[in-house]
Protein backbone atom coordinates (compact mmCIF):
# COMPACT_ATOMS: atom_id res chain seq x y z
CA UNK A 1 38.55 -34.48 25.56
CA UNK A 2 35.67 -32.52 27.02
CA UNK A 3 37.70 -29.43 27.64
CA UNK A 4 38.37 -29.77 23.79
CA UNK A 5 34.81 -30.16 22.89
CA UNK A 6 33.99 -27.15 25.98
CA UNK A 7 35.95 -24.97 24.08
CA UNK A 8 34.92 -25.68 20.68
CA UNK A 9 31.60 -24.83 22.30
CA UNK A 10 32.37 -21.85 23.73
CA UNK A 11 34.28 -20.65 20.90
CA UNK A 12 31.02 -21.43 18.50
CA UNK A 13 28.85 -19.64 20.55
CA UNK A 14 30.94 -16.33 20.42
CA UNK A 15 30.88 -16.91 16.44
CA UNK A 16 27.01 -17.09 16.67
CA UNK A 17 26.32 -13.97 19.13
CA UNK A 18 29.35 -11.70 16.98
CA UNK A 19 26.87 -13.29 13.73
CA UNK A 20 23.82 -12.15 15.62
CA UNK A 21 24.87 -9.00 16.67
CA UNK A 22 26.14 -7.90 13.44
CA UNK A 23 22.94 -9.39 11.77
CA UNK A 24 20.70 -7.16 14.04
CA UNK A 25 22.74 -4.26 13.76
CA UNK A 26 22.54 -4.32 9.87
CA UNK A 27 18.57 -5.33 9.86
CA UNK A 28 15.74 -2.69 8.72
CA UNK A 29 11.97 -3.13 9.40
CA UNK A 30 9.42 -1.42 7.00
CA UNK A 31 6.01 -2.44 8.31
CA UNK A 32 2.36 -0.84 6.88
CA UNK A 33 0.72 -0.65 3.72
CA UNK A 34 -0.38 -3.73 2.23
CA UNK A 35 -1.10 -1.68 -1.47
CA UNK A 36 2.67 -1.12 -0.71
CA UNK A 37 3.92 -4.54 -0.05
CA UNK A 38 4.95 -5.76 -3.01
CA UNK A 39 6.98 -3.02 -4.16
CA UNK A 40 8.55 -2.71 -0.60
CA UNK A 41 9.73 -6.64 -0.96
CA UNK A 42 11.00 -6.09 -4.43
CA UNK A 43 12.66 -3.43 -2.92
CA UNK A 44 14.27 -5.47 -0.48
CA UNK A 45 15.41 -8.48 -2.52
CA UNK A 46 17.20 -5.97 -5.07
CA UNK A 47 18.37 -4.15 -2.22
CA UNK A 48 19.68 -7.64 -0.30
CA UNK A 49 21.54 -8.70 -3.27
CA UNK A 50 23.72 -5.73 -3.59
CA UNK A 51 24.05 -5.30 0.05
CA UNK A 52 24.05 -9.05 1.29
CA UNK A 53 25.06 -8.02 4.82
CA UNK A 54 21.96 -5.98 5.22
CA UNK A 55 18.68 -7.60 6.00
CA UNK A 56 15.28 -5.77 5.04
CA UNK A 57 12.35 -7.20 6.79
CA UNK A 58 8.74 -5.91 5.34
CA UNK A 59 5.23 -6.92 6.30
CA UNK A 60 2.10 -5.60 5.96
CA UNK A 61 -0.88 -5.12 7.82
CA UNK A 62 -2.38 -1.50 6.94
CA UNK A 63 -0.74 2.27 6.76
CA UNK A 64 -2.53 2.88 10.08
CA UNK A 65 -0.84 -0.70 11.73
CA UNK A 66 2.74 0.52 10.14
CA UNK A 67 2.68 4.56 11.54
CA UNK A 68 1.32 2.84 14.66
CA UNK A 69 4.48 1.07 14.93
CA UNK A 70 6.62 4.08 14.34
CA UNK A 71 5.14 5.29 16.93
CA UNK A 72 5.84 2.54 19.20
CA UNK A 73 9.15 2.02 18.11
CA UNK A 74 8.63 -1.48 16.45
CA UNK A 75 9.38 -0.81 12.77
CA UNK A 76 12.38 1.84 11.51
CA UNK A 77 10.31 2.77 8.43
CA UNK A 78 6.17 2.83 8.07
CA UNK A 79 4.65 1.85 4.63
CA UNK A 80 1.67 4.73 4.10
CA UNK A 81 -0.30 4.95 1.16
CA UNK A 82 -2.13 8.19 3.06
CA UNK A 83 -0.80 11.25 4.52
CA UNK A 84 0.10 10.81 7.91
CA UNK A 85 -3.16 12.32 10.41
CA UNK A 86 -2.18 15.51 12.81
CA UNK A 87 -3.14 13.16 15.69
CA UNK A 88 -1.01 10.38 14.88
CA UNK A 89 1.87 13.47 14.36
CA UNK A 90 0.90 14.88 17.69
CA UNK A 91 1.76 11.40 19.40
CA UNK A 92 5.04 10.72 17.58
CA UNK A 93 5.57 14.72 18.86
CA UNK A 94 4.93 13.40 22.29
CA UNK A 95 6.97 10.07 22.44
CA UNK A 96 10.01 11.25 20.41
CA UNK A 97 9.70 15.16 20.04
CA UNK A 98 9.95 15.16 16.48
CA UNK A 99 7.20 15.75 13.63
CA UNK A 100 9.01 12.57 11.83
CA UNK A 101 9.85 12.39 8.57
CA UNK A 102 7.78 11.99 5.31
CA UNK A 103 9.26 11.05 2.19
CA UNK A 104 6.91 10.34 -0.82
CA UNK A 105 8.46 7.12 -3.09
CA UNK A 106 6.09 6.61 -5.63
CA UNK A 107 2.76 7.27 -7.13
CA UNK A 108 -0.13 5.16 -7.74
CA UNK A 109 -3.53 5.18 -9.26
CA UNK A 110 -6.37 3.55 -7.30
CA UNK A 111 -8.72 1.14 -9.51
CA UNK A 112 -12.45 0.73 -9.14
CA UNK A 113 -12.83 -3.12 -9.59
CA UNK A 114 -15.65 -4.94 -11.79
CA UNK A 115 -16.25 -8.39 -12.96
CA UNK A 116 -14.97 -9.43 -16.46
CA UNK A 117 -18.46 -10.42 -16.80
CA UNK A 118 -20.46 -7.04 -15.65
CA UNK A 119 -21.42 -5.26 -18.71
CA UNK A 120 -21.19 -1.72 -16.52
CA UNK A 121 -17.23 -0.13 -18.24
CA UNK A 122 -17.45 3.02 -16.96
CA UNK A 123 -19.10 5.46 -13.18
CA UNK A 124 -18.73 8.88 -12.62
CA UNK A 125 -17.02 9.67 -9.44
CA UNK A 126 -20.94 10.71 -7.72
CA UNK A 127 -21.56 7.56 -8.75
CA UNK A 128 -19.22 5.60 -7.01
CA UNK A 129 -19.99 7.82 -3.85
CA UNK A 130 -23.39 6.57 -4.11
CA UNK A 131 -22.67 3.33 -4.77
CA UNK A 132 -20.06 2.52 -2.04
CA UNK A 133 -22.21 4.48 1.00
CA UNK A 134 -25.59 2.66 -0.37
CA UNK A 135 -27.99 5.02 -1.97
CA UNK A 136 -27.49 2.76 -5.25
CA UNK A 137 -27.96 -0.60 -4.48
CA UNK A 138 -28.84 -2.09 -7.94
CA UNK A 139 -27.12 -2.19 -11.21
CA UNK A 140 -29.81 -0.99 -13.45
CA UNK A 141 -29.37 2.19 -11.67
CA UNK A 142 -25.93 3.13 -13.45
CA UNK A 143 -26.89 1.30 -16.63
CA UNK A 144 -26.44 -2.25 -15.82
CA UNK A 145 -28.70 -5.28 -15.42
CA UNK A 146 -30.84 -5.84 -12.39
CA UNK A 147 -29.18 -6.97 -10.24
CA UNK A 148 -27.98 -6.43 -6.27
CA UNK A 149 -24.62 -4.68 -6.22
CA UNK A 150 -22.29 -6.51 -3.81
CA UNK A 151 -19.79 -4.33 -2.21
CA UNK A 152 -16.00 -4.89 -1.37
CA UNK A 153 -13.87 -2.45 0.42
CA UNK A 154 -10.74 -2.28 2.82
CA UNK A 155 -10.60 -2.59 6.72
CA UNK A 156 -10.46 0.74 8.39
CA UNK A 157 -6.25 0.65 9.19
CA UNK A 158 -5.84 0.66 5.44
CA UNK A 159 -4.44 3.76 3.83
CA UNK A 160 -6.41 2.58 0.66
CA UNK A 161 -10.11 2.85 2.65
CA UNK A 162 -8.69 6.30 3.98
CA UNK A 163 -8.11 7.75 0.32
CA UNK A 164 -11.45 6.18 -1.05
CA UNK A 165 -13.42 7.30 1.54
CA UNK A 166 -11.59 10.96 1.67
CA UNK A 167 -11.50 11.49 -2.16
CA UNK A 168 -14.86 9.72 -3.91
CA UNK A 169 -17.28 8.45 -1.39
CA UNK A 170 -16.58 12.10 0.96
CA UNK A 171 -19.28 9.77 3.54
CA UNK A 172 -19.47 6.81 5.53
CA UNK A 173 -19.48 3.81 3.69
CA UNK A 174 -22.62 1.65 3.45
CA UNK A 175 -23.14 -1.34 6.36
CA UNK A 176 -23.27 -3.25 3.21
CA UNK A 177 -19.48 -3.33 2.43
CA UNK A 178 -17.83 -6.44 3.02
CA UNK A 179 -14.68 -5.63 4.30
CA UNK A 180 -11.29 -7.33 3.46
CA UNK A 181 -7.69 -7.95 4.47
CA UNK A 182 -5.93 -6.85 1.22
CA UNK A 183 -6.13 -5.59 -2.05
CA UNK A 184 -5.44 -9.28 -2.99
CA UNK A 185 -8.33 -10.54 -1.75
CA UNK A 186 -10.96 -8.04 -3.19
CA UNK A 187 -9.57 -8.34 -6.41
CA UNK A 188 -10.38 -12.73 -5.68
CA UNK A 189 -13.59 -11.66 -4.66
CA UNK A 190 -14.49 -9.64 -7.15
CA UNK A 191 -13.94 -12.29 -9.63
CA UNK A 192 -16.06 -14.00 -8.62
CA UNK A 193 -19.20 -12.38 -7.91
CA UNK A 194 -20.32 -10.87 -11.44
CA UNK A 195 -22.39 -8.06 -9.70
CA UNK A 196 -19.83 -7.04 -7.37
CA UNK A 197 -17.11 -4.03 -7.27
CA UNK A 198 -14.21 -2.90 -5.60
CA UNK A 199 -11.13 -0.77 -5.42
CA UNK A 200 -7.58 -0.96 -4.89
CA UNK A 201 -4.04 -0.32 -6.17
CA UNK A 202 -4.19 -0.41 -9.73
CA UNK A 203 -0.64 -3.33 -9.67
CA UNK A 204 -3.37 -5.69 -8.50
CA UNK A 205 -6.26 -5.72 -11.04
CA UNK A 206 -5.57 -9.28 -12.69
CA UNK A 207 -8.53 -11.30 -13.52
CA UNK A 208 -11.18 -7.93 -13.22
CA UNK A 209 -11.35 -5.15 -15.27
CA UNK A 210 -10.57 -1.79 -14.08
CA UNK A 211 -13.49 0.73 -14.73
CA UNK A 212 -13.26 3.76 -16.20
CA UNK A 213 -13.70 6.61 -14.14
CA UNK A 214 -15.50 10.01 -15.07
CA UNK A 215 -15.45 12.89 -13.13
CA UNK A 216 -18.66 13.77 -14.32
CA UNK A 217 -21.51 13.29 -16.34
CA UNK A 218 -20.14 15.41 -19.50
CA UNK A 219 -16.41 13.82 -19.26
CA UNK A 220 -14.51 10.91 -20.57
CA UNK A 221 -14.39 7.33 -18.84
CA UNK A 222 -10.40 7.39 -17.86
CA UNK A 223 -8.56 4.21 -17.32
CA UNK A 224 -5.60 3.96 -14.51
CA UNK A 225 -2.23 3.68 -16.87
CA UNK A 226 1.25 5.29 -16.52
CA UNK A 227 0.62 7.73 -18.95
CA UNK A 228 -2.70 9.45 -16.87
CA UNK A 229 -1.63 8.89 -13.66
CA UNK A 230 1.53 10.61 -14.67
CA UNK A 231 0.03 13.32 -16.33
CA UNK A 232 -2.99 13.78 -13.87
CA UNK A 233 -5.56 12.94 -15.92
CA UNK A 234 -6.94 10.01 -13.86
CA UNK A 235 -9.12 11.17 -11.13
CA UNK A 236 -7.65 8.77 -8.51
CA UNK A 237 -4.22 9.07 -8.37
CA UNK A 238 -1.78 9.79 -5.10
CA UNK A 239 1.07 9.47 -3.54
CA UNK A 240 2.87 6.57 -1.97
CA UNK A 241 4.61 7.31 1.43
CA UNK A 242 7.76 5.97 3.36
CA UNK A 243 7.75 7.71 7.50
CA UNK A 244 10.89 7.56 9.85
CA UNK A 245 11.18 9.25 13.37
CA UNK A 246 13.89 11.52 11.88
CA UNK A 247 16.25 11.72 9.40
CA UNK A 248 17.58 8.17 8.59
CA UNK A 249 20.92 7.07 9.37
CA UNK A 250 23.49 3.78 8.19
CA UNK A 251 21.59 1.04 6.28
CA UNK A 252 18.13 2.53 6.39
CA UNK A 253 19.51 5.58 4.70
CA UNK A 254 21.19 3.65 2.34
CA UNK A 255 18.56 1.92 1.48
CA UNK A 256 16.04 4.53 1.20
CA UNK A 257 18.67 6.69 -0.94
CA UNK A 258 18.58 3.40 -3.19
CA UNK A 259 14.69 3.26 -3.55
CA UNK A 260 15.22 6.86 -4.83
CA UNK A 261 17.56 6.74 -7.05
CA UNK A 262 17.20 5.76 -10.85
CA UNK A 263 17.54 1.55 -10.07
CA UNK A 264 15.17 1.76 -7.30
CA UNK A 265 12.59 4.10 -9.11
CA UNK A 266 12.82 1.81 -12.48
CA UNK A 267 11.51 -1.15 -10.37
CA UNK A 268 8.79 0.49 -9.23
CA UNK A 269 6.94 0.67 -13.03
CA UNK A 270 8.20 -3.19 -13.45
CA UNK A 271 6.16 -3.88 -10.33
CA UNK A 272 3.03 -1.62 -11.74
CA UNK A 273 2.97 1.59 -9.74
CA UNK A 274 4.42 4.63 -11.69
CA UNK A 275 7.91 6.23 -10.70
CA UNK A 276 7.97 10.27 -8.85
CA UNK A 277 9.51 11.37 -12.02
C-alpha cells in the first residue's frame, strides 16, 4: 500500500514538473508602460484564447522600469511609450552586444486633463509650458477664475512625463507638481479638484474633459480623436513602443506578429489608442 501511494506520488510529481516546464517554456513577460497597460492585457487575453498553451504575463510600472528590465534580463518584451535613450542603448550594447530591437505598435495622443467643472476649454502649447514648470500659477492668467492651479503629473520612470516634458513644457517641471503612479490616478485626481490639470493617454480621460490644445495664439483649440491624431493635426501625438534584445523568436514572435496584424491592430481603437495604419 505505500509503495502504491509512493508511486502515485512520484508519478504526479513528474506530471507537475513536465506541466511546469512546458508552462515556463511557453510564458512571455511584457513589463513597462503603464499608458500601455491596458492595451498590452487586452492583448494578452485575445492572444491567450487563441493560443491557450501560451501564457502572457504584463505589468506595469513605467517605460523607464520596463527597458530597465530588458536590460537586466527580467522581462522578454519592454512596454515604452518614449524612444528608447542612447544611454540606456549603450548598456543593452554592453550586456548583450546588440542595439535591441524597436518596433512601434500603436499611436496615441496625449490629453491635457481639466475638471468637468473648470470653465478654462482650451491652452496653447506656451501655455501649458508655463503652467506645468510654474510661471502661471493662477487661473485668471489663461482666462479662468481666480483661483490656485493645482498640478498633476507622472513620476520620472514614466515614458508619459518624458514626452510632456520633451515636447510642451521643453523645462523642468515646477516643485509644485504632485506626482502620481498612473495615468489612472491623475485622471481620479483631477476630478476632483476643480482647479486642477493634468495629462495622460488620451484611453483614460473618463470623468474630465480633455482640453483643447492650440499650438499658438492664432490657431484652433484641437481635441485628441482618431481622426487628428491620425492625420497629425493634434499637437501631441506619438508613438507607442514594444523593445526586445533581438529579433524575437517562438511565442514572443508569434505573439508580437499577432499584435501587428489586422486582429491585433483592430483592438487597439476598441481599447482607445489609434491603430499604425
Amino acid at each position: 500500500m505505500k509503495t502504491s501511494k509512493l508511486k502515485i506520488a512520484t508519478i504526479l510529481l513528474a506530471v507537475m514538473v513536465i506541466g511546469c516546464t512546458s508552462s515556463e517554456s511557453k510564458k512571455v513577460t511584457v513589463k513597462g508602460s503603464d499608458t500601455m497597460v491596458i492595451l498590452s492585457q487586452k492583448w494578452a487575453e485575445a492572444f491567450m484564447k487563441k493560443n491557450p498553451k501560451t501564457t502572457i504575463q504584463v505589468t506595469g510600472g513605467g517605460s523607464g522600469v520596463g527597458i530597465a528590465a530588458l536590460i537586466n534580463g527580467s522581462t522578454d518584451i519592454a512596454n515604452a511609450s518614449r524612444p528608447m535613450k542612447p544611454s540606456e542603448v549603450d548598456q543593452l550594447k554592453e550586456k548583450y552586444k546588440t542595439s535591441g530591437l524597436e518596433i512601434a505598435c500603436a499611436k496615441d495622443g496625449l490629453s491635457v486633463f481639466l475638471n468637468k467643472e473648470n470653465p478654462v476649454a482650451e491652452l496653447t502649447i506656451a501655455q501649458l509650458s508655463d503652467i506645468f514648470s510654474g510661471r502661471i500659477t493662477n487661473w485668471k492668467e489663461v482666462g479662468g477664475d481666480d483661483e490656485k492651479i493645482q498640478l498633476y503629473g507622472r513620476e520620472s520612470s514614466s515614458g508619459t512625463f518624458e514626452f510632456f516634458k520633451e515636447h510642451v513644457v521643453k523645462t523642468d517641471f515646477s516643485k509644485t507638481c504632485q506626482t502620481l503612479p498612473g495615468t489612472a490616478a491623475i485622471v481620479n485626481a483631477v476630478k476632483k479638484d476643480k482647479y486642477s490639470i493634468g495629462y495622460g493617454g488620451a484611453a483614460y480621460a473618463e470623468g474630465v474633459k480633455d482640453c483643447k490644445i492650440k499650438v499658438d495664439g492664432k490657431s484652433a483649440g484641437i481635441l485628441p480623436t482618431a481622426e487628428t491624431i491620425k492625420d497629425k493635426t493634434y499637437p501631441i501625438s506619438r508613438y507607442l513602443y514594444m523593445y526586445l534584445k533581438s529579433q524575437p523568436t517562438g511565442e514572443a514572435k508569434a505573439f508580437i506578429d499577432w499584435i501587428l496584424s489586422p486582429e491585433g491592430q483592430n483592438m487597439v481603437e476598441e481599447v482607445g489608442y489609434y491603430p499604425l495604419k
